[in-house]
Structure formats: structure tokens, C-alpha cells
Protein backbone atom coordinates (compact mmCIF):
# COMPACT_ATOMS: atom_id res chain seq x y z
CA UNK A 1 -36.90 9.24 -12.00
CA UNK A 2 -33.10 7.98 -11.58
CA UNK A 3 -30.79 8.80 -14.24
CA UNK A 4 -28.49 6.56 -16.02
CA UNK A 5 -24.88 7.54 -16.71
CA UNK A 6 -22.79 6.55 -19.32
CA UNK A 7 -20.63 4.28 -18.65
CA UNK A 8 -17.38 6.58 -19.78
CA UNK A 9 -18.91 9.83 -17.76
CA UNK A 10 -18.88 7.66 -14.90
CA UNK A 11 -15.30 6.47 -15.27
CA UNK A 12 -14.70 10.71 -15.91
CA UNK A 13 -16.94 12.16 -13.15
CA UNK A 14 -16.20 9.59 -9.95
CA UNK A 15 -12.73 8.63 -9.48
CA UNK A 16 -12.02 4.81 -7.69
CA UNK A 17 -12.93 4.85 -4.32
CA UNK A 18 -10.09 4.82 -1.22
CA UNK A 19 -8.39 0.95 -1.11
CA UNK A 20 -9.07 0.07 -4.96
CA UNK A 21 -5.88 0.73 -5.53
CA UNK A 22 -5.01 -1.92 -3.13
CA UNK A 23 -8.08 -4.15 -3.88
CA UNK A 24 -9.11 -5.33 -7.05
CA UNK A 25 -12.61 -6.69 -5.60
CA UNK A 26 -13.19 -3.32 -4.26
CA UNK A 27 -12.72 -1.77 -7.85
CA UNK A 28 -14.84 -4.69 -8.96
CA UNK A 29 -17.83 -4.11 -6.61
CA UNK A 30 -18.31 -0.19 -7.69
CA UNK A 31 -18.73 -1.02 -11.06
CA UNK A 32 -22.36 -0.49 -10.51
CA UNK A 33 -23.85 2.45 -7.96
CA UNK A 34 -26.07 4.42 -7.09
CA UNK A 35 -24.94 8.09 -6.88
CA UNK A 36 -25.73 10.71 -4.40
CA UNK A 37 -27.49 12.56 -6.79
CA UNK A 38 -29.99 9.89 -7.65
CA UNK A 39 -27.76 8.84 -10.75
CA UNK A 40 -26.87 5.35 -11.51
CA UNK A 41 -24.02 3.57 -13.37
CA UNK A 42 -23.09 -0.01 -14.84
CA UNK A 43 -19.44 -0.25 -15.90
CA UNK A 44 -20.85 -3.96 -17.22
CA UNK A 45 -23.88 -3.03 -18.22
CA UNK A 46 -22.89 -4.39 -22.14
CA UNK A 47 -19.60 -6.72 -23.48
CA UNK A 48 -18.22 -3.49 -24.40
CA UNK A 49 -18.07 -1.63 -21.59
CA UNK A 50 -17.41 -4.83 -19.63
CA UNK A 51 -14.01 -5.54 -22.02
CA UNK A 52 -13.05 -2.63 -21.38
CA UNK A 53 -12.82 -2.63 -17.32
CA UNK A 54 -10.98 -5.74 -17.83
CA UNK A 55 -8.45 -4.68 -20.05
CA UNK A 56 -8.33 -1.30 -18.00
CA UNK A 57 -7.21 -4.10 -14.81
CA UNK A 58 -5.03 -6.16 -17.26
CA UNK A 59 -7.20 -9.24 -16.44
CA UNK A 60 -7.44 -10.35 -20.26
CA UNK A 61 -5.30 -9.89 -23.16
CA UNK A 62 -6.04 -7.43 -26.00
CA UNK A 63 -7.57 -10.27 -28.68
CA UNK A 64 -9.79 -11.56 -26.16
CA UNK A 65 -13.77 -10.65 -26.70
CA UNK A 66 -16.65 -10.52 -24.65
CA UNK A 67 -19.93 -11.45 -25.37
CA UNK A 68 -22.93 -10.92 -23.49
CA UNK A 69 -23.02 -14.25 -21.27
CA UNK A 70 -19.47 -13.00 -20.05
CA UNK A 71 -20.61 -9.54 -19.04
CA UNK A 72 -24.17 -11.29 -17.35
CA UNK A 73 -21.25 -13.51 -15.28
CA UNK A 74 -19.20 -10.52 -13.93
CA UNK A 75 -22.64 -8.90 -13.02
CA UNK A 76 -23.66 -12.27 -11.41
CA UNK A 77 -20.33 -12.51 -9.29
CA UNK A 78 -20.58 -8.47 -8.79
CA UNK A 79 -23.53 -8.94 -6.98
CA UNK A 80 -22.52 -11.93 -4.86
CA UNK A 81 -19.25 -9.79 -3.89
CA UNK A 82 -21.44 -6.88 -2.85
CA UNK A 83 -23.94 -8.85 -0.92
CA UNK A 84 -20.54 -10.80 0.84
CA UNK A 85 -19.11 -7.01 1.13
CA UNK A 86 -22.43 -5.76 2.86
CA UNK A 87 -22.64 -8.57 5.13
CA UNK A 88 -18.87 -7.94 6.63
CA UNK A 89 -19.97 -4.16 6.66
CA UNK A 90 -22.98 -4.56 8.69
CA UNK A 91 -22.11 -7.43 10.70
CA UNK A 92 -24.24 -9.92 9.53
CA UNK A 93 -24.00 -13.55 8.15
CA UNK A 94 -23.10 -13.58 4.38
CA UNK A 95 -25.57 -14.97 2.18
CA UNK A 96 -24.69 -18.86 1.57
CA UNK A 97 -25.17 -18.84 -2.03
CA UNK A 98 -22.85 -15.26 -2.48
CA UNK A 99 -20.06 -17.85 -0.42
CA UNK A 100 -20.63 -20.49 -2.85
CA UNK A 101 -20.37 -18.58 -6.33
CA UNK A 102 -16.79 -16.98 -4.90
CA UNK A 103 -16.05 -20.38 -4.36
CA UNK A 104 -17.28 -21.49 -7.33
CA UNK A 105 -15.40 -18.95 -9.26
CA UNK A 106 -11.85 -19.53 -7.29
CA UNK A 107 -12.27 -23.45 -8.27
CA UNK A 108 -13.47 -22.98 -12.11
CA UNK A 109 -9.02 -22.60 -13.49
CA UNK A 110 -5.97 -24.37 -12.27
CA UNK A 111 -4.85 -22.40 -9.68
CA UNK A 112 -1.25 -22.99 -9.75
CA UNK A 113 0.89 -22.52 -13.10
CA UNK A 114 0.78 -25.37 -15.32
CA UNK A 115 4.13 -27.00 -16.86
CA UNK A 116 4.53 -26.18 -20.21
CA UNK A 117 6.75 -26.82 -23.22
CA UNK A 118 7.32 -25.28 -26.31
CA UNK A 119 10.44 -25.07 -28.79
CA UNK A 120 11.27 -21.63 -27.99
CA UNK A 121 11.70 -21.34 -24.46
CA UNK A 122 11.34 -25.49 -23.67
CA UNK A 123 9.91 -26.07 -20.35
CA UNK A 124 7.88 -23.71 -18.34
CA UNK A 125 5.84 -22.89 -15.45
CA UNK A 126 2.61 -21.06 -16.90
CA UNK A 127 -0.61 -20.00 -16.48
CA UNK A 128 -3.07 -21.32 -18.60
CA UNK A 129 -5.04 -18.15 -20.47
CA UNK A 130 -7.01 -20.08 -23.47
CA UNK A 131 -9.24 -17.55 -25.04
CA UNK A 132 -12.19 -19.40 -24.05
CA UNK A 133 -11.53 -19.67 -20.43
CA UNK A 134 -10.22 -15.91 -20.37
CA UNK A 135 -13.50 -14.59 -18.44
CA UNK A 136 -12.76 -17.37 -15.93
CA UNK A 137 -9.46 -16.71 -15.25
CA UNK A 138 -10.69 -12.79 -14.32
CA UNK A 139 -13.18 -13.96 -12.18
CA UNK A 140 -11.18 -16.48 -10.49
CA UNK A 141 -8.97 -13.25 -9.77
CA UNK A 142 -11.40 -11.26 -8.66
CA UNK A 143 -12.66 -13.79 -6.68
CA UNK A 144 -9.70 -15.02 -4.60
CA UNK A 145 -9.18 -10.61 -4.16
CA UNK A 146 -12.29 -10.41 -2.31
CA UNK A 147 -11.65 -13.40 -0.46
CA UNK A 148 -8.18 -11.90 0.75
CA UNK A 149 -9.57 -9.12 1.26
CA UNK A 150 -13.12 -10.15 3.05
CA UNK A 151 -10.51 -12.52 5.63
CA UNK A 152 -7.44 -10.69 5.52
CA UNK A 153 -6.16 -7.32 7.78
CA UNK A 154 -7.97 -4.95 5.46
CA UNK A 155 -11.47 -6.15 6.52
CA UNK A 156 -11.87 -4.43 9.30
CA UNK A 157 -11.81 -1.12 6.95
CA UNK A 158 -14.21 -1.80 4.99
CA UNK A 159 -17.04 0.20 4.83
CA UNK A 160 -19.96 1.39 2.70
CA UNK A 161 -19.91 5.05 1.62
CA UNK A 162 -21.75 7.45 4.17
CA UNK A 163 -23.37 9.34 1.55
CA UNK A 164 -27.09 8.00 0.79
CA UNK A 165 -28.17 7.22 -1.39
CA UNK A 166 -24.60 6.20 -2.82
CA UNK A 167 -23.97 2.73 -2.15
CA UNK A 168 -20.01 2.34 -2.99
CA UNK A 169 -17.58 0.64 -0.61
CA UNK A 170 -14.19 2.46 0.26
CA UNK A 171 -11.51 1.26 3.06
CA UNK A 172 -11.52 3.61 5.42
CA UNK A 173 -7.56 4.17 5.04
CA UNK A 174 -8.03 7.21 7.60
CA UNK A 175 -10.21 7.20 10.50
CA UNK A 176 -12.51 9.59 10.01
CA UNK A 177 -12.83 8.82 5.94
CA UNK A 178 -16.77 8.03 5.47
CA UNK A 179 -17.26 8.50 2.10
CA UNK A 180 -16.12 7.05 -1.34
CA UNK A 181 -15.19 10.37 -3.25
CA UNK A 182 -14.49 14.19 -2.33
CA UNK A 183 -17.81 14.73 -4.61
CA UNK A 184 -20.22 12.29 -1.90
CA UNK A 185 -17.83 13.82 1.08
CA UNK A 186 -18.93 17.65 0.02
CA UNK A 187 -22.55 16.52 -0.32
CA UNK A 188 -22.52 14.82 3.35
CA UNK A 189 -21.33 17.88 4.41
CA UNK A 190 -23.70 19.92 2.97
CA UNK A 191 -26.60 18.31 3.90
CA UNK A 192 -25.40 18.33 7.65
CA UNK A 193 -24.67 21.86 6.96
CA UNK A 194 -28.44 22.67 5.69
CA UNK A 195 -30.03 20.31 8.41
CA UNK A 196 -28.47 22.69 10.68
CA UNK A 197 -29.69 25.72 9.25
CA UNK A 198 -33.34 24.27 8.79
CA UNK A 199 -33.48 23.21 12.48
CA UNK A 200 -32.05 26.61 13.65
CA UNK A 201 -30.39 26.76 17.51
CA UNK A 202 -31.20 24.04 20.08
């Protein structure tokens, strides 16, 4: 029977994943996994826990809640980034309804600064962050990230973690990096190590 994990002893135990640093999207996309050790997490699982990854990437501001529908959104746009991530990773044509909810979610805000006036500062290039168009402005985000990064000079490292059953994705920011964490890295090695053993000399 998997095992869930909390969504805070997952943000302890597995630290981001090689190119998140770099990436947004790639953050975005191992918010849920499955872990080597047949664990599971959700990082959106509830508002809460959603809020939080948000405010942890400084895509909304610190008044801004979450309700449910927002946190069922980033799981909906989670899972059309994987499935877009998966299909650069294996080669394959990208699913066409994963192409249009990125699209969707890049064309949902003004993409370019608004002008803006107020008596303070007068007029203004901004960008427009209503409180009730907060979640769309962080998906719009995350969206055009994984498009940069799904077309741009980091796509070619991209890669899904080499350590089954895990299913994060890493850039592969050294050639011979397979795996997402030292923790899945150590376990690859030890079942290659054991395989060995078991299959005794050639």
C-alpha cells in the first residue's frame, strides 16, 4: 500500500531537484511524486499547502487566499505540464489538450504592464495583481516558464529521474546526473549494486 507524506516532510526530506533553481515549471511539476520508496506527495493537495508553495516562489502577495478551486487549477495545469514535460522527455508528440491549457493559462492576464495612475507616484507602468485574478497571474507564470523552458536551450536537459518508481524531472546540469536527489541517486546505486550480487559472476 503507498504511503502518503505530509506535505511539510516532503518539503524536509527531498530537496528541489537539479534546474529548479533555474526553472520555475520544473519546481512546479514535482509538486506531486512518487518516491522511490513507494511514498507519495502533493505539495497542492489542499489551499493550504497550495498558498504556501506560492508564497514560498513569491508568485502571490501575503493577503492573498486560496480556496479549493485555486488549488484543483494548479493541479489541473500541474498535470498538463508533466504530461508536456514527459512528451519532450520521451520523444513523443505532446498531448493537444496539455498545449492548449499552457496556452490557455499564458492568455488568461495582460501580459505586458498596464499604465497606471495614482496620486502618489502619478503615472506608471504596472502589472495588474487584483486579488481575484492572483491565481491567474501564477499560472500565467508558470506557464510561460515551462514554455521557455519546453522551447528554449535547456530542453534538451530535461529528463525524468532514473530512479523507479520516482517520477520527478531534473535537468541533467552534468552529464552523467540521472537522478533528482542524492537520496534516489544512492538507491539506483544500490539496487545495481544488489542486482550484481544476486546474479553473481558472468
Amino acid at each position: 500500500m503507498e504511503e502518503t507524506v505530509a506535505p511539510d516532510d516532503a518539503r524536509t526530506a527531498l530537496p528541489p531537484a537539479p534546474g529548479a533553481d533555474r526553472h520555475l515549471s520544473l519546481d512546479f511539476a514535482d509538486t506531486a511524486s512518487t518516491l522511490p520508496a513507494g511514498q507519495s506527495y502533493d505539495l497542492l493537495a489542499a489551499p493550504a499547502s497550495a498558498r504556501h508553495w506560492l508564497l514560498a516562489h513569491d508568485l502571490i502577495a501575503e493577503e492573498v487566499r486560496l480556496y479549493e478551486m485555486c488549488a484543483l487549477r494548479m493541479r489541473t495545469l500541474r498535470g498538463h505540464a508533466r504530461a508536456l514535460f514527459t512528451a519532450r522527455v520521451e520523444g513523443t508528440a505532446p498531448p493537444q489538450e496539455s498545449l492548449r491549457a499552457v496556452n490557455e493559462a499564458l492568455t488568461a492576464v495582460p501580459a505586458a504592464p498596464l499604465l497606471t495612475w495614482d496620486e502618489t507616484q502619478g503615472l506608471r507602468r504596472a502589472q495588474a495583481h487584483p486579488t481575484d485574478q492572483a491565481v491567474n497571474h501564477a499560472l500565467a507564470t508558470l506557464a510561460a516558464d515551462a514554455a521557455d523552458l519546453l522551447t528554449g536551450p535547456d530542453a534538451d536537459l530535461l529528463a525524468a529521474c532514473g530512479s523507479a518508481p520516482c517520477d520527478r524531472f531534473l535537468l541533467r546540469t552534468h552529464g552523467r546526473r540521472h537522478w533528482c536527489s542524492t537520496r534516489c541517486g544512492d538507491r539506483a546505486r544500490a539496487a545495481r549494486s544488489y542486482a550484481r550480487r544476486v546474479q553473481g559472476p558472468a
